[in-house]
Protein backbone atom coordinates (compact mmCIF):
# COMPACT_ATOMS: atom_id res chain seq x y z
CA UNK A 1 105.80 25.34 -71.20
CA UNK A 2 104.66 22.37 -69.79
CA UNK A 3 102.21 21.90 -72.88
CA UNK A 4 105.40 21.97 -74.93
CA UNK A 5 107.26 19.41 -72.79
CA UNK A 6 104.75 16.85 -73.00
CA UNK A 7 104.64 17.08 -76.35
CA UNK A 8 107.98 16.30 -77.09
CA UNK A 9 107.99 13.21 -74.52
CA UNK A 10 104.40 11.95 -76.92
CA UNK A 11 107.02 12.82 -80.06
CA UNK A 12 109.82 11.30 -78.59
CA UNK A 13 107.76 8.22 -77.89
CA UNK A 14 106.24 7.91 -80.83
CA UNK A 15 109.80 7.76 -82.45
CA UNK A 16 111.43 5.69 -80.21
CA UNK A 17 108.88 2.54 -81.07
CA UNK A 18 110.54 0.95 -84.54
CA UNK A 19 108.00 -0.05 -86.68
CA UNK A 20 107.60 -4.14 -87.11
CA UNK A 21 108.07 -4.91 -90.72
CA UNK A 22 110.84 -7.30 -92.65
CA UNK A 23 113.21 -6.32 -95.46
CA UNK A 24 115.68 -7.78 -97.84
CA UNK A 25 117.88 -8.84 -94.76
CA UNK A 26 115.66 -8.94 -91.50
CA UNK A 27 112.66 -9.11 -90.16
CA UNK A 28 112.82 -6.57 -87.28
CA UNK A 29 110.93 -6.06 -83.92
CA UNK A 30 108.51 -8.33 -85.00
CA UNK A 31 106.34 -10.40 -82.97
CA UNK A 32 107.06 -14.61 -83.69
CA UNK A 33 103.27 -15.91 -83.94
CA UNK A 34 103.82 -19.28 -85.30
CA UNK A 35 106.55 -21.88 -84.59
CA UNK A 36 106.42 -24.96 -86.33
CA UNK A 37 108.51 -28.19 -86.41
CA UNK A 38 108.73 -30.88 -88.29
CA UNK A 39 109.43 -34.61 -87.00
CA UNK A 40 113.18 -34.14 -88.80
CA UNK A 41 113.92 -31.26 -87.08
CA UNK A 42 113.21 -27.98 -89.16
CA UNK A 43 111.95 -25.03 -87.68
CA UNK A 44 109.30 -22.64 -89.24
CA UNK A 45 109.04 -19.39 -87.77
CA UNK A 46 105.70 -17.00 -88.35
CA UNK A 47 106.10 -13.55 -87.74
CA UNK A 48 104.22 -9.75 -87.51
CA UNK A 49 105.87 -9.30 -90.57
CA UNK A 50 105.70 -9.40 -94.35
CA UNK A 51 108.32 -12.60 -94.99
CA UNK A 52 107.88 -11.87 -98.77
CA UNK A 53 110.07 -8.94 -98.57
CA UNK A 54 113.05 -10.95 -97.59
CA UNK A 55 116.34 -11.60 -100.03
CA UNK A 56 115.52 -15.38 -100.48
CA UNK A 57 112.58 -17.53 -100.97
CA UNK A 58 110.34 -17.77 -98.06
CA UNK A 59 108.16 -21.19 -97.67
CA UNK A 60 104.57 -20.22 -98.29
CA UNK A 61 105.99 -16.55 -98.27
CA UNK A 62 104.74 -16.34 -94.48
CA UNK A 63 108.18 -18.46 -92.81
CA UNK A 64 111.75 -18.04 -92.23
CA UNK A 65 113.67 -21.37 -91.31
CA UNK A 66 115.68 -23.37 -88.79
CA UNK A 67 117.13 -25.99 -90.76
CA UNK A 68 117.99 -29.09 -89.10
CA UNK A 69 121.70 -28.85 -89.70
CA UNK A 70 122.20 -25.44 -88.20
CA UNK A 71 124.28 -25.78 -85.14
CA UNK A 72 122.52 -22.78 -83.14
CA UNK A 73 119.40 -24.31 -83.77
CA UNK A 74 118.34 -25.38 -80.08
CA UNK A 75 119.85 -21.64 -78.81
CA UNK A 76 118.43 -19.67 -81.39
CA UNK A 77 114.40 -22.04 -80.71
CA UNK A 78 114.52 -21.00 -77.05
CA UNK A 79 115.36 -17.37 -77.61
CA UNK A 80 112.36 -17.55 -80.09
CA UNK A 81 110.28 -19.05 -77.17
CA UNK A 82 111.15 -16.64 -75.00
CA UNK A 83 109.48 -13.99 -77.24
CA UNK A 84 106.52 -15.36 -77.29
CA UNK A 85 106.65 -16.28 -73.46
CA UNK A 86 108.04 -12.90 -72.48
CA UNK A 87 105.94 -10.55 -75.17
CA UNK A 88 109.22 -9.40 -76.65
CA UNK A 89 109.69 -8.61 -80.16
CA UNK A 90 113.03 -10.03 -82.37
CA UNK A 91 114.95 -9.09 -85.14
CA UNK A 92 115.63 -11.86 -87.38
CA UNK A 93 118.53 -12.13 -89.84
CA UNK A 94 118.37 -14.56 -92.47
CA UNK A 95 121.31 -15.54 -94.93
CA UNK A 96 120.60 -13.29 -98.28
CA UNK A 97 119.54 -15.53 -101.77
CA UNK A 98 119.30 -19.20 -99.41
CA UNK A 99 116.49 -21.37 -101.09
CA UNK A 100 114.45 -21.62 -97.60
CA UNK A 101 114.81 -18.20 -95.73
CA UNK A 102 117.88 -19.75 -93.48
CA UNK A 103 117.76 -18.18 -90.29
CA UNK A 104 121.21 -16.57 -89.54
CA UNK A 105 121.06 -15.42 -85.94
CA UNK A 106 118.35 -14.05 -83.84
CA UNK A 107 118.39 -10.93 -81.40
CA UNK A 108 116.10 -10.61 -78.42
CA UNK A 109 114.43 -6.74 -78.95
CA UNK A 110 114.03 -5.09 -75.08
């Protein structure tokens, strides 16, 4: 019995950890490994995953992107800092077919 227990907690773990990966809409529970601005104020984001699956064209196929105009941009660069400060993963939603892989919000993975 107990043999069995434990090995539903080690299945039940297993499941419970979502892979890292991006697709057409997200990136999600991905690691951010490189931020990068620019003088004029864009943001590119690196991530754990594969950017060239997203629904738009990714610069370099490795970012997504903070323009400068976005008005959640300083919000939405601290919760990315906070990722990489805390070890927390994020999902990232970008806005489908946009010519730089706009970032549309960010969520904060526990």
């Amino acid at each position: 019995m107990k043999k069995y227990l434990l090995s539903l907690i080690l299945v039940g773990g297993m499941f419970s950890n979502a892979q890292a990966d991006c697709s057409p809409d997200a990136c999600s529970n991905v690691e951010v490994t490189k931020l990068y601005v620019t003088s004029y104020g864009r943001i590119y984001i690196g991530t754990s995953g594969d950017e060239s699956k997203l629904d738009c064209i990714s610069p370099a196929n490795v970012y997504v992107t903070i323009p400068n105009s976005s008005e959640g941009k300083e919000a939405m660069y601290s919760a990315l800092l906070a990722t990489q400060t805390t070890n927390k993963k994020a999902t990232i939603r970008i806005v489908n077919n946009s010519s730089i892989c706009e970032v549309a919000y960010v969520v904060i993975e526990p």
